[in-house]
N, C-alpha and C. Protein backbone atom coordinates (compact mmCIF):
# COMPACT_ATOMS: atom_id res chain seq x y z
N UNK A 1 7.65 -23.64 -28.16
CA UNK A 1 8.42 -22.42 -28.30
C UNK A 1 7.53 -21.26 -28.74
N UNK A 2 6.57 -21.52 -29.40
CA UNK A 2 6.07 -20.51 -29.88
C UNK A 2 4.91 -19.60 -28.99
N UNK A 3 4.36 -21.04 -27.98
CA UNK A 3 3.79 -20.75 -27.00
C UNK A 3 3.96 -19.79 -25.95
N UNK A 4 5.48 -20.03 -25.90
CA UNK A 4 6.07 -18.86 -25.14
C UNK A 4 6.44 -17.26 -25.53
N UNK A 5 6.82 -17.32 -26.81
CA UNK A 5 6.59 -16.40 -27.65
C UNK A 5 5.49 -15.71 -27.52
N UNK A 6 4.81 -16.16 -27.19
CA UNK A 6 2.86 -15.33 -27.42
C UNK A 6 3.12 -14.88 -26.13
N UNK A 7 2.97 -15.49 -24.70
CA UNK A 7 2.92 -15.24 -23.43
C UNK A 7 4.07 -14.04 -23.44
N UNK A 8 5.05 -14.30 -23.38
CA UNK A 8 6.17 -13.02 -23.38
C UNK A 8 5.57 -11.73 -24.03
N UNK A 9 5.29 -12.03 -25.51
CA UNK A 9 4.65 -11.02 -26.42
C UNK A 9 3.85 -10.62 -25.57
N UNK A 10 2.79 -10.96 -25.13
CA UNK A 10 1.12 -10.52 -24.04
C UNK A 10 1.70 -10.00 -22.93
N UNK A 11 2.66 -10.65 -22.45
CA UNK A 11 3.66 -9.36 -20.92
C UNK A 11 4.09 -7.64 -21.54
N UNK A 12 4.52 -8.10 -22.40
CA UNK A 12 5.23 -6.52 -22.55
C UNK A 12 4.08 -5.52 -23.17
N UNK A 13 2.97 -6.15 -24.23
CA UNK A 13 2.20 -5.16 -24.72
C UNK A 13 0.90 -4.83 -23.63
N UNK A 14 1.05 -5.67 -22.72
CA UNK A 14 0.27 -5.46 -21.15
C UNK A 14 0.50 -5.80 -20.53
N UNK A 15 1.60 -4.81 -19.83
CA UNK A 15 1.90 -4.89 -18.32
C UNK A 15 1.10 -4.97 -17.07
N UNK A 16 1.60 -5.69 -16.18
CA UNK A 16 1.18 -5.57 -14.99
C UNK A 16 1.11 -4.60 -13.98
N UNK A 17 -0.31 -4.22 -13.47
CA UNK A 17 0.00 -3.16 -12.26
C UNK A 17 -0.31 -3.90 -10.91
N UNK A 18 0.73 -3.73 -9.87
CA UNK A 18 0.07 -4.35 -8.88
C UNK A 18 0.93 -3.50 -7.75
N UNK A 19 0.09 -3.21 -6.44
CA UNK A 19 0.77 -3.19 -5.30
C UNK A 19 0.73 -4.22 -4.46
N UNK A 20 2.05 -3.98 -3.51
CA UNK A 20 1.35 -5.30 -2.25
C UNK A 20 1.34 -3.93 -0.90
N UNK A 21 0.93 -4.30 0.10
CA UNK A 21 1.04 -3.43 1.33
C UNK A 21 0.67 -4.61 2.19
N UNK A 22 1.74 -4.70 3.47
CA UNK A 22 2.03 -5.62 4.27
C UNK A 22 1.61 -4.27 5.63
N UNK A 23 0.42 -4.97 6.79
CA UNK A 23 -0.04 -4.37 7.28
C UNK A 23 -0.16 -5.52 9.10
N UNK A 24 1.48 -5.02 9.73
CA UNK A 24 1.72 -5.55 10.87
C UNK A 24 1.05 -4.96 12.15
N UNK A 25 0.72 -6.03 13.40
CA UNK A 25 0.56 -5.15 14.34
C UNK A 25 1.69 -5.71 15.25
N UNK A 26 2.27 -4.98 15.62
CA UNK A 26 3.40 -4.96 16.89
C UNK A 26 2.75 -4.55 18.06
N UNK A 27 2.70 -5.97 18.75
CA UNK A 27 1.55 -5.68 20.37
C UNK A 27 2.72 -5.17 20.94
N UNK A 28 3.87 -5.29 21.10
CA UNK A 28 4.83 -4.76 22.17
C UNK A 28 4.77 -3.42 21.98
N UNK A 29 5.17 -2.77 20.90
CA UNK A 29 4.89 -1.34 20.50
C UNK A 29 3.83 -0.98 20.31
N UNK A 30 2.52 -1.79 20.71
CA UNK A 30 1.31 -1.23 20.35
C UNK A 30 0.92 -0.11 18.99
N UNK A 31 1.49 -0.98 18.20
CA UNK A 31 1.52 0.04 16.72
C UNK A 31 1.01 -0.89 15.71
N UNK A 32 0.53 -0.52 14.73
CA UNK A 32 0.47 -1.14 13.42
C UNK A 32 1.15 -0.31 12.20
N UNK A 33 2.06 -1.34 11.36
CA UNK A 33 2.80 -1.25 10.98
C UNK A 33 2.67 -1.40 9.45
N UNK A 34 2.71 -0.29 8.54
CA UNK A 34 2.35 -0.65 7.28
C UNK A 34 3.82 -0.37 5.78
N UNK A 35 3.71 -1.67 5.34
CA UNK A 35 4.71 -0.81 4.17
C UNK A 35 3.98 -1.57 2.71
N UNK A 36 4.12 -0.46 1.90
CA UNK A 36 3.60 -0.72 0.94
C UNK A 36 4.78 -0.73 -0.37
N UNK A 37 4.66 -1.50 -1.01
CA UNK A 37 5.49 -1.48 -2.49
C UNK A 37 5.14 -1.25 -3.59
N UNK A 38 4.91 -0.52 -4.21
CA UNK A 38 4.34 0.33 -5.25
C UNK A 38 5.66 0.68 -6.77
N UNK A 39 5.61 0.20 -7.50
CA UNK A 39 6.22 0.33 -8.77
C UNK A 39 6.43 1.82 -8.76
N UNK A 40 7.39 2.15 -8.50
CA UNK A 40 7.99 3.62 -8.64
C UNK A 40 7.34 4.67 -9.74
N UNK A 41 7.28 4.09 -10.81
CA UNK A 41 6.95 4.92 -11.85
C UNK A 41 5.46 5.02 -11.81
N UNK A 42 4.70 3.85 -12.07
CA UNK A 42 3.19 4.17 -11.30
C UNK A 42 3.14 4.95 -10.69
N UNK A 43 3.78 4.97 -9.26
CA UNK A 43 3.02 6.17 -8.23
C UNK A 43 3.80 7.17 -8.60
N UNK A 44 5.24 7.63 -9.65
CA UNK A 44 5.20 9.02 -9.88
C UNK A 44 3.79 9.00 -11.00
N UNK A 45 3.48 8.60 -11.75
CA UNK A 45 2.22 8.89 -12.26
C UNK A 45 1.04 9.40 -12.16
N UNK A 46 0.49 8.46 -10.89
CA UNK A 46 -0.04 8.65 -9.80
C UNK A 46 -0.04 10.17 -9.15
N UNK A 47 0.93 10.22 -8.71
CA UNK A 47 1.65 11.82 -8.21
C UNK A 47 1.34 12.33 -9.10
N UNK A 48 1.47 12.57 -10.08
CA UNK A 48 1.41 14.05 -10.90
C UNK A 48 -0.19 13.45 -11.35
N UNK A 49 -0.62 12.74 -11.99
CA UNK A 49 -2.35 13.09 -11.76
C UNK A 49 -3.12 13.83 -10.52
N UNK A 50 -2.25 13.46 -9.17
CA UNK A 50 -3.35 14.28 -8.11
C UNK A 50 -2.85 15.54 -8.28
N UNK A 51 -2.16 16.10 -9.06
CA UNK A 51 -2.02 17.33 -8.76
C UNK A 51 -1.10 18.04 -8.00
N UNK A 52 -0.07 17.41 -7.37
CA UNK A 52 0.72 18.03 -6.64
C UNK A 52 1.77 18.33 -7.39
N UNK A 53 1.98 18.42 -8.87
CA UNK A 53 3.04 18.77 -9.25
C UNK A 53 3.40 18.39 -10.82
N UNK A 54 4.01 18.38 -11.54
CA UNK A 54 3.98 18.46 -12.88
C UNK A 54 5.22 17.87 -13.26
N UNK A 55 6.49 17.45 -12.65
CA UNK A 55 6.97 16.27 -12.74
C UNK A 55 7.50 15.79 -11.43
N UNK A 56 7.67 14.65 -11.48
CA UNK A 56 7.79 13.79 -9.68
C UNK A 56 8.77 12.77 -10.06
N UNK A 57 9.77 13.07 -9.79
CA UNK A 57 11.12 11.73 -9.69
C UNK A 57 11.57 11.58 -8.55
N UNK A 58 10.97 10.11 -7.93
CA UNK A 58 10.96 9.65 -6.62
C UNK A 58 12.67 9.13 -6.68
N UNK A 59 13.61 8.90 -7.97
CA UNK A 59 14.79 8.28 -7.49
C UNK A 59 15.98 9.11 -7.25
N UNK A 60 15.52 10.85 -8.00
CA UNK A 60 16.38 11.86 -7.80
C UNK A 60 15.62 13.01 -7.29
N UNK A 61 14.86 13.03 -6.65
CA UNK A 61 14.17 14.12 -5.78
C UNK A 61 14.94 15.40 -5.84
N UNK A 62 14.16 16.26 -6.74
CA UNK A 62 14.80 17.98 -6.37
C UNK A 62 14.68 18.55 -5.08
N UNK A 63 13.21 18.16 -4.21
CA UNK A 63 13.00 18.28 -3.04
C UNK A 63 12.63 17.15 -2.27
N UNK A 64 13.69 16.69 -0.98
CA UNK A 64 12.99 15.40 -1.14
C UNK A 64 11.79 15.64 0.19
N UNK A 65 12.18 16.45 0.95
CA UNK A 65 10.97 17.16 1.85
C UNK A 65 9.44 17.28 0.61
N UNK A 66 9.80 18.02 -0.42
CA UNK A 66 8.40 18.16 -1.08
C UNK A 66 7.98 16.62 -1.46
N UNK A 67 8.98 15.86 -1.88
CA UNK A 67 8.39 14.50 -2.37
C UNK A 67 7.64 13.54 -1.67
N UNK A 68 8.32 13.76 -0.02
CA UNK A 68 7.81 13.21 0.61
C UNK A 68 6.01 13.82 0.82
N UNK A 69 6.31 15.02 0.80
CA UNK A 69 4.64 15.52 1.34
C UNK A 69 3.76 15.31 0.33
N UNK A 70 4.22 14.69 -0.92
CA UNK A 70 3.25 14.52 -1.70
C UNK A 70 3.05 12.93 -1.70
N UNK A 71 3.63 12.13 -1.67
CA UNK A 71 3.52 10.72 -1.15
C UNK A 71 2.71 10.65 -0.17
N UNK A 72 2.96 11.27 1.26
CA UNK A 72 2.20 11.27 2.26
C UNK A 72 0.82 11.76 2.14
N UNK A 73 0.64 12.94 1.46
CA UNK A 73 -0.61 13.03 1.24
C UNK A 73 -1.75 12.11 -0.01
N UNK A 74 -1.09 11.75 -1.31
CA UNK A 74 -1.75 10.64 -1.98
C UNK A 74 -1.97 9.61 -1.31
N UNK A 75 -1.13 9.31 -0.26
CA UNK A 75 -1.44 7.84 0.65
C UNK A 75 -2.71 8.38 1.37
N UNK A 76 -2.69 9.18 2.08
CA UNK A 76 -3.53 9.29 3.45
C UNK A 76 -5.41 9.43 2.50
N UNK A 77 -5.14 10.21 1.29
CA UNK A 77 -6.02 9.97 0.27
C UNK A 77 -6.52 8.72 -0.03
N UNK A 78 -5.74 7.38 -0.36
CA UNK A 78 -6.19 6.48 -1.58
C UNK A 78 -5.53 5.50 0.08
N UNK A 79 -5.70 5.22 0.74
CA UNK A 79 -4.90 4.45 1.85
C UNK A 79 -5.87 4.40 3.44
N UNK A 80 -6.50 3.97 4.08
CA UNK A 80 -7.08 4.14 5.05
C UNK A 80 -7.26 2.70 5.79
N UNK A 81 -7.14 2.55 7.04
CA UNK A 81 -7.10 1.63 7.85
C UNK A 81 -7.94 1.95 9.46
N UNK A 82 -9.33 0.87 9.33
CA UNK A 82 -9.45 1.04 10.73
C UNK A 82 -9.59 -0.47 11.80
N UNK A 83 -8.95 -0.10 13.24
CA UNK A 83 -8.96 -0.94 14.26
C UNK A 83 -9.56 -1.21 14.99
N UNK A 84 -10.28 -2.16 14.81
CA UNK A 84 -11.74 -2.66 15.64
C UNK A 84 -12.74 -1.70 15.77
N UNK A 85 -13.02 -1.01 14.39
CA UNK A 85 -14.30 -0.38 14.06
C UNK A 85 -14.03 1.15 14.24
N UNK A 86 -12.14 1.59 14.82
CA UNK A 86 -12.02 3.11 14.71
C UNK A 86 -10.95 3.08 13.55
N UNK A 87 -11.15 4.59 12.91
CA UNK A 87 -10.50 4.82 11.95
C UNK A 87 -9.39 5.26 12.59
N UNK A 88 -8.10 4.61 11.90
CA UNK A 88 -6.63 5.22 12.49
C UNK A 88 -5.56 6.23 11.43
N UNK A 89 -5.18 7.29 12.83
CA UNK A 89 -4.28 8.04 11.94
C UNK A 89 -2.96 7.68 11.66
N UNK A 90 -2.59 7.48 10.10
CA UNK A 90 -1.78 7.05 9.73
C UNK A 90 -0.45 7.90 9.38
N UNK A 91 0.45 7.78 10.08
CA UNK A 91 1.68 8.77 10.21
C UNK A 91 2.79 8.11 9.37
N UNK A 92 2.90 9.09 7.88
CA UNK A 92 4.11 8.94 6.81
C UNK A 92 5.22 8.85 7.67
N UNK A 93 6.14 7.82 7.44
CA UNK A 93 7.63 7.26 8.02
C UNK A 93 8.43 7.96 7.14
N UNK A 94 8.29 7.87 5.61
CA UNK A 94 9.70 8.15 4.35
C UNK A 94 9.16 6.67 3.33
N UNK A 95 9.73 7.06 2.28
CA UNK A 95 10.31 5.76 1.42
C UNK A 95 11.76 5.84 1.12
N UNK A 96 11.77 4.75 0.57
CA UNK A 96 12.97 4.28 0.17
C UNK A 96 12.77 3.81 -1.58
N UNK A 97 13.63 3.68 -2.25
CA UNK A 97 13.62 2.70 -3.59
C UNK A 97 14.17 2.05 -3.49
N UNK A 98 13.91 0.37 -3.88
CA UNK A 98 14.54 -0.77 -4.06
C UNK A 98 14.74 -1.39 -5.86
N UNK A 99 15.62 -0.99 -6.62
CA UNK A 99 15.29 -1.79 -8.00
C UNK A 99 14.17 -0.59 -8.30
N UNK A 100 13.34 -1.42 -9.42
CA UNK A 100 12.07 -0.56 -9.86
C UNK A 100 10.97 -0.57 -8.75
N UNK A 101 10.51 -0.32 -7.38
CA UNK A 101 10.16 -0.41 -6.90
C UNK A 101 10.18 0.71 -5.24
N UNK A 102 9.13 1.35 -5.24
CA UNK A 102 8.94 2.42 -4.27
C UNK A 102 8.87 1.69 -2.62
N UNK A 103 9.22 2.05 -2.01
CA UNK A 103 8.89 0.84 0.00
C UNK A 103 8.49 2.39 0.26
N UNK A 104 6.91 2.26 0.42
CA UNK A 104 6.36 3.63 1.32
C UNK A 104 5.75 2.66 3.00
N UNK A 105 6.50 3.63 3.91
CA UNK A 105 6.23 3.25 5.01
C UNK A 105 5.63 4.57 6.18
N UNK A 106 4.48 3.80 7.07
CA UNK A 106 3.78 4.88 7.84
C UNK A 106 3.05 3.50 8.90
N UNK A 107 2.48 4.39 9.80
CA UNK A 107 2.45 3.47 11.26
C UNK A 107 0.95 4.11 12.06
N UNK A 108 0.32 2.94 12.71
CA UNK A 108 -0.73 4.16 13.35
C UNK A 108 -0.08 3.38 14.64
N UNK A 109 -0.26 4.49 15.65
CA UNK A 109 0.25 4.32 17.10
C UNK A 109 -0.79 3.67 17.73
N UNK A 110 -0.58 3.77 19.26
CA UNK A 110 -1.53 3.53 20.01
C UNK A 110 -2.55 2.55 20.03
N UNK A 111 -2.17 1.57 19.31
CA UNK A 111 -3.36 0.54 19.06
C UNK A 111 -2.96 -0.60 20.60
N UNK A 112 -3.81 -0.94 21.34
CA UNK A 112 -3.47 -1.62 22.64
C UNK A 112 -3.94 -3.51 22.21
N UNK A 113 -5.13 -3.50 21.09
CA UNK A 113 -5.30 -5.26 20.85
C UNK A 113 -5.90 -4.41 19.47
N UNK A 114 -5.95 -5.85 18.65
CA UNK A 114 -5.82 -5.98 17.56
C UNK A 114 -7.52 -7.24 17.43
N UNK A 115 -8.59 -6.99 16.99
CA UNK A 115 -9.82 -7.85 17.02
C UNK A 115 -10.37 -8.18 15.35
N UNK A 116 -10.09 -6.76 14.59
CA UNK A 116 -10.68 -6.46 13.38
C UNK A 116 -10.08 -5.37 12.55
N UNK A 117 -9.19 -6.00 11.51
CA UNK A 117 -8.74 -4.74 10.62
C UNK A 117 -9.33 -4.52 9.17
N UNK A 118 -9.70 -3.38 9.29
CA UNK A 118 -10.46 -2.79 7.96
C UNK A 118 -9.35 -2.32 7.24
N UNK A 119 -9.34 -2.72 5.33
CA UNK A 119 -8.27 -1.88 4.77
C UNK A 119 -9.03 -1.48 4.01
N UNK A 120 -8.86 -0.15 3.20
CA UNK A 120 -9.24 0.59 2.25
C UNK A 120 -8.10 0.75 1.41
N UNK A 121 -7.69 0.60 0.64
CA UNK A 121 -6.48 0.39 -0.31
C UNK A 121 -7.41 0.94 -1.91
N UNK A 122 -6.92 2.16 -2.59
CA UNK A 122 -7.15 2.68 -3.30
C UNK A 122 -6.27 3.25 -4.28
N UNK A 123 -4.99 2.63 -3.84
CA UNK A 123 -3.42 3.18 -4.53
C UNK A 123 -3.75 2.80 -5.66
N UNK A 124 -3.36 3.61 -6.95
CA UNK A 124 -3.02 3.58 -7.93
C UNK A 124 -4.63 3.08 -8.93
N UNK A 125 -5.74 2.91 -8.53
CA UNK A 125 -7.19 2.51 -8.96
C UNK A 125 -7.26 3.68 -9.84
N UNK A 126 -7.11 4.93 -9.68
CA UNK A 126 -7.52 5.36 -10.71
C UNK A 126 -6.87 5.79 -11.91
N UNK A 127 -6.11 5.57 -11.95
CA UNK A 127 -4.46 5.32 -12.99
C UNK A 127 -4.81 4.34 -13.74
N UNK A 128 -4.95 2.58 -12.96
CA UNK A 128 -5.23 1.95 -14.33
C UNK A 128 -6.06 0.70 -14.17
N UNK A 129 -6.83 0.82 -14.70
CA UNK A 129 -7.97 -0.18 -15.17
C UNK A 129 -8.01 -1.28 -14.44
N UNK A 130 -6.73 -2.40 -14.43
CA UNK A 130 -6.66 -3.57 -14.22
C UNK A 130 -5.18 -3.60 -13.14
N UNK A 131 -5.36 -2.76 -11.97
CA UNK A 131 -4.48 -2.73 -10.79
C UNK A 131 -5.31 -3.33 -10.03
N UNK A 132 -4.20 -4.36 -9.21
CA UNK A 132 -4.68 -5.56 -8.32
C UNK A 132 -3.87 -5.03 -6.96
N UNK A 133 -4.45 -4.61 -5.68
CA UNK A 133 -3.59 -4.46 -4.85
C UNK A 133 -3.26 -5.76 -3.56
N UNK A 134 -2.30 -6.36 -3.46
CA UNK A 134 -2.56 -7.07 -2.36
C UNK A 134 -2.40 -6.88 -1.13
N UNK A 135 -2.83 -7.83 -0.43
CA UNK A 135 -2.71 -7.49 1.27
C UNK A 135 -2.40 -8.26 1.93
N UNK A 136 -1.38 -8.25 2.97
CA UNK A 136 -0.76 -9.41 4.05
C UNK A 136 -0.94 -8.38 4.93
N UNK A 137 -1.76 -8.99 6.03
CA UNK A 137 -2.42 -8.77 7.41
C UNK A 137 -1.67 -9.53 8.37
N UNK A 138 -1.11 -9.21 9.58
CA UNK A 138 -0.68 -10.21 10.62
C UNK A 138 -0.81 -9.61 11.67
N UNK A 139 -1.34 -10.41 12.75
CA UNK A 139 -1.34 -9.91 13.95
C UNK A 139 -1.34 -11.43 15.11
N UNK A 140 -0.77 -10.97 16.04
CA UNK A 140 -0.42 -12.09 16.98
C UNK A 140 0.35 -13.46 16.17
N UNK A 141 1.37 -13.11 15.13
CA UNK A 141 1.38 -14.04 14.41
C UNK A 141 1.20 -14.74 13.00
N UNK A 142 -0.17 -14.42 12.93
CA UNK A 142 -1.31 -14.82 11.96
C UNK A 142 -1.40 -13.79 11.03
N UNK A 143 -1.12 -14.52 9.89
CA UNK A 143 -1.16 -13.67 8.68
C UNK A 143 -2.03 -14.48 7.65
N UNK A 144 -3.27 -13.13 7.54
CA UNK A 144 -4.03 -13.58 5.99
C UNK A 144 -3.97 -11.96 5.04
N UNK A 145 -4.25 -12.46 4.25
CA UNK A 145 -3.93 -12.00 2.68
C UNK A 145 -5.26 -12.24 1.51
N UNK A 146 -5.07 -10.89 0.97
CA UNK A 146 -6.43 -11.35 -0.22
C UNK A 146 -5.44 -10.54 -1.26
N UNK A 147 -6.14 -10.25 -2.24
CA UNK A 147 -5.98 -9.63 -4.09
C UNK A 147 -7.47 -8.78 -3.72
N UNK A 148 -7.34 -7.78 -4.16
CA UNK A 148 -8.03 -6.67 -4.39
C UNK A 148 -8.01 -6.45 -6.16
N UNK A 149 -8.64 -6.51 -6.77
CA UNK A 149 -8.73 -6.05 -8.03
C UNK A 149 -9.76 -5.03 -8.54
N UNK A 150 -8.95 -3.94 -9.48
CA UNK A 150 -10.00 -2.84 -8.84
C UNK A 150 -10.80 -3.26 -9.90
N UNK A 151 -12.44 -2.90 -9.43
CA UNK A 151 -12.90 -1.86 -8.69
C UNK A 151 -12.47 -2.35 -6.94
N UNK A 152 -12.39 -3.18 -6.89
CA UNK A 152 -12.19 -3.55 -5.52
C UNK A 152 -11.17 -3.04 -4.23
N UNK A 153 -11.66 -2.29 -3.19
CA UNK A 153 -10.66 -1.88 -2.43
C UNK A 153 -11.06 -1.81 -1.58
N UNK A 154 -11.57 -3.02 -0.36
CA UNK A 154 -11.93 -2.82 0.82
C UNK A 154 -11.78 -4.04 1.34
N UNK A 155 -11.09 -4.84 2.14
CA UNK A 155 -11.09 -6.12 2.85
C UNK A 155 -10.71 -5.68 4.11
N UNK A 156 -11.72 -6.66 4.72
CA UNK A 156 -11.63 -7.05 6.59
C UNK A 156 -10.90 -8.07 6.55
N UNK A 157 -10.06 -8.05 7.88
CA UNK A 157 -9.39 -9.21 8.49
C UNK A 157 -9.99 -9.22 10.03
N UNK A 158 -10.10 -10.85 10.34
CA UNK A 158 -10.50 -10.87 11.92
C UNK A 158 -9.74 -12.09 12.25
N UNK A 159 -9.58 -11.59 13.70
CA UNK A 159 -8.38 -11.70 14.64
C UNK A 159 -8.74 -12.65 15.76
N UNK A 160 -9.06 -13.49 16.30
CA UNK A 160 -9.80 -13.77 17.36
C UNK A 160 -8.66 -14.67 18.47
N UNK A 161 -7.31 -14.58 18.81
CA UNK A 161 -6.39 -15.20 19.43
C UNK A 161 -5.83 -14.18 20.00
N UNK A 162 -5.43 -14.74 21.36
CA UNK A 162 -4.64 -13.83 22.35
C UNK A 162 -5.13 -12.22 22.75
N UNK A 163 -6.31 -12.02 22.26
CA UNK A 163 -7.10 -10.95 22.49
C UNK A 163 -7.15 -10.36 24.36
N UNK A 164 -7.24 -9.43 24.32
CA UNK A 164 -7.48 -9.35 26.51
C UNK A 164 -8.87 -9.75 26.68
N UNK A 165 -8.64 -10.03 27.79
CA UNK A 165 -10.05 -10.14 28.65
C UNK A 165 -10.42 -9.09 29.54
């Protein structure tokens, strides 16, 4: 009992930061498909450190046009993805809130095969110390996944099935 006591105690006086971002490719739509989940209050944090503004409430938005452009732009900042060695432009969808939890979603078009995906994942690294971001990669299927812990923010995934000839 007491054991648990300590562990509980060690959760609340240090919380966890973590994102995940789930990063699909849809060969039919020739798109890749990204959504990321980000602890709401983090990335208003986040938000108002880059500067776009001096308070940011993603669950009651005064503007939600402005909220969005500031989401979209911290992503396209701290967020980068390239496809078989080109860098892709990544086009803000909206979020949503689920619970304590932000769903930011954006898409790069035009992708025709899928060989090698580069992520750059930089959300929330400079906010706090011990943010772990993860990653689920899938394409044709096949999904791999790592933990990023910062300083860490760069993993390749490779693809080598159902590729064209």
């Amino acid at each position: 009992m007491g054991n648990l006591f300590i562990q509980v105690f060690w959760l609340v006086l240090h919380p966890f930061y973590v994102s995940i971002t789930a990063v699909d490719y849809n060969k039919e739509a020739q798109r890749v498909e990204i959504s990321c989940r980000i602890f709401y209050d983090d990335l208003e944090t986040a938000l108002k450190a880059a500067g776009g503004a001096s308070t940011v409430d993603l669950i009651n938005p005064a503007n939600r046009n402005e909220t969005d452009s500031l989401i979209a732009r911290y992503l396209r900042r701290h967020l980068s993805l390239s496809v078989n060695g080109q860098l892709q432009t990544l086009r803000y969808l909206g979020y949503e809130i689920e619970d304590d939890v932000a769903w930011c979603y954006l898409e790069a078009e035009g992708v025709t095969f899928v060989q090698r995906i580069a992520v750059d994942n930089r959300v929330l690294l400079d906010q706090f110390a011990n943010q772990s971001n993860i990653l689920h990669v899938t394409a044709y299927g096949n999904r791999k996944s790592t933990k990023l812990d910062n300083p860490e923010h760069r993993a390749v995934f490779e693809f080598t099935q159902n590729l064209p000839r």
